[in-house]
Protein backbone atom coordinates (compact mmCIF):
# COMPACT_ATOMS: atom_id res chain seq x y z
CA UNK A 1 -0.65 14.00 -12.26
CA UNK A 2 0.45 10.23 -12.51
CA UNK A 3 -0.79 7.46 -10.58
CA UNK A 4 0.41 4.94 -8.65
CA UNK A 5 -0.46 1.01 -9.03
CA UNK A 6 -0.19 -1.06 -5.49
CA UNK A 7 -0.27 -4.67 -4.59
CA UNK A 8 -0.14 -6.57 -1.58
CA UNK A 9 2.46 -9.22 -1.73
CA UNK A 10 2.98 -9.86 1.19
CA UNK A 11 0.29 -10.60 5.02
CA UNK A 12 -0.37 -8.03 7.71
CA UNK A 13 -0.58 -10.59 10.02
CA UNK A 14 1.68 -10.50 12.73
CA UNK A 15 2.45 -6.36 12.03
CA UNK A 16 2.02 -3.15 14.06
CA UNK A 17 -1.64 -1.91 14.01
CA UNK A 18 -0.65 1.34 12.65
CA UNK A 19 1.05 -0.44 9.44
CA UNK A 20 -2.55 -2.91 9.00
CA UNK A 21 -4.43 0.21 9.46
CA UNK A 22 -1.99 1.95 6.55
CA UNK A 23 -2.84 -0.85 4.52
CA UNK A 24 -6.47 -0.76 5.06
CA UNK A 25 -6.57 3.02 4.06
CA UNK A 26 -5.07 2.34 0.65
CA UNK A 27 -7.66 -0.59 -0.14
CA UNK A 28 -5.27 -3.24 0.34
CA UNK A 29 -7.34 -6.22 2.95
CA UNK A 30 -5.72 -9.35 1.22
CA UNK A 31 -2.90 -11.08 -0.69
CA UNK A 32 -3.01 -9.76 -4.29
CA UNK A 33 -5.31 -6.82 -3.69
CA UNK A 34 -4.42 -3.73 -6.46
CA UNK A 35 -5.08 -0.65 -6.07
CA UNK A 36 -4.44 2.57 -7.97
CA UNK A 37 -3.90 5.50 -5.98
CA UNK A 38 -2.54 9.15 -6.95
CA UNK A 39 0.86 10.01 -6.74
CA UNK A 40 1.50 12.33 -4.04
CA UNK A 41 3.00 13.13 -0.62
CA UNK A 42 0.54 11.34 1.40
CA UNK A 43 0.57 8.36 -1.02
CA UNK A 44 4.08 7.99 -0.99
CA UNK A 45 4.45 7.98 2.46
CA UNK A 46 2.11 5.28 2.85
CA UNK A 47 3.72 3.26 0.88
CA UNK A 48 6.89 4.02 2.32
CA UNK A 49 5.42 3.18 6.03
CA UNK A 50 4.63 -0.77 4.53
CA UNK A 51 7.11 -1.05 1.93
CA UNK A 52 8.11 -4.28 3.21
CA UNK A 53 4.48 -5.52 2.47
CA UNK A 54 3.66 -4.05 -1.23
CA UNK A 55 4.87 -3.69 -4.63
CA UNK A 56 4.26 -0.49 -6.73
CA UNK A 57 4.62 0.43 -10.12
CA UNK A 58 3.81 4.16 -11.96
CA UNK A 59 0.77 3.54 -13.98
């Protein structure tokens, strides 16, 4: 199974609580915070939930 690199590029500040608390979960508390998750289901959909927020790239 592959895995799934994540940055934050962009603030939580001024989203919905549920999308800061998405980004929390995946390790992501500032600007420029990687993390590498595994790819599946529940991964993807958190990334799809603040897509608008992150960057992600198949490492």
């Amino acid at each position: 199974m592959a895995n799934i690199k994540i940055k934050l590029v962009k603030s939580t500040a001024g989203c919905l609580k549920d999308q800061i608390a998405t980004a929390e979960a995946l390790g992501l508390r500032k600007i420029g915070n990687e993390t590498v998750q595994p790819d599946n289901a529940a991964t993807r959909g958190k990334i799809k939930k603040i897509s608008h927020l992150v960057s992600w790239t198949e490492a």
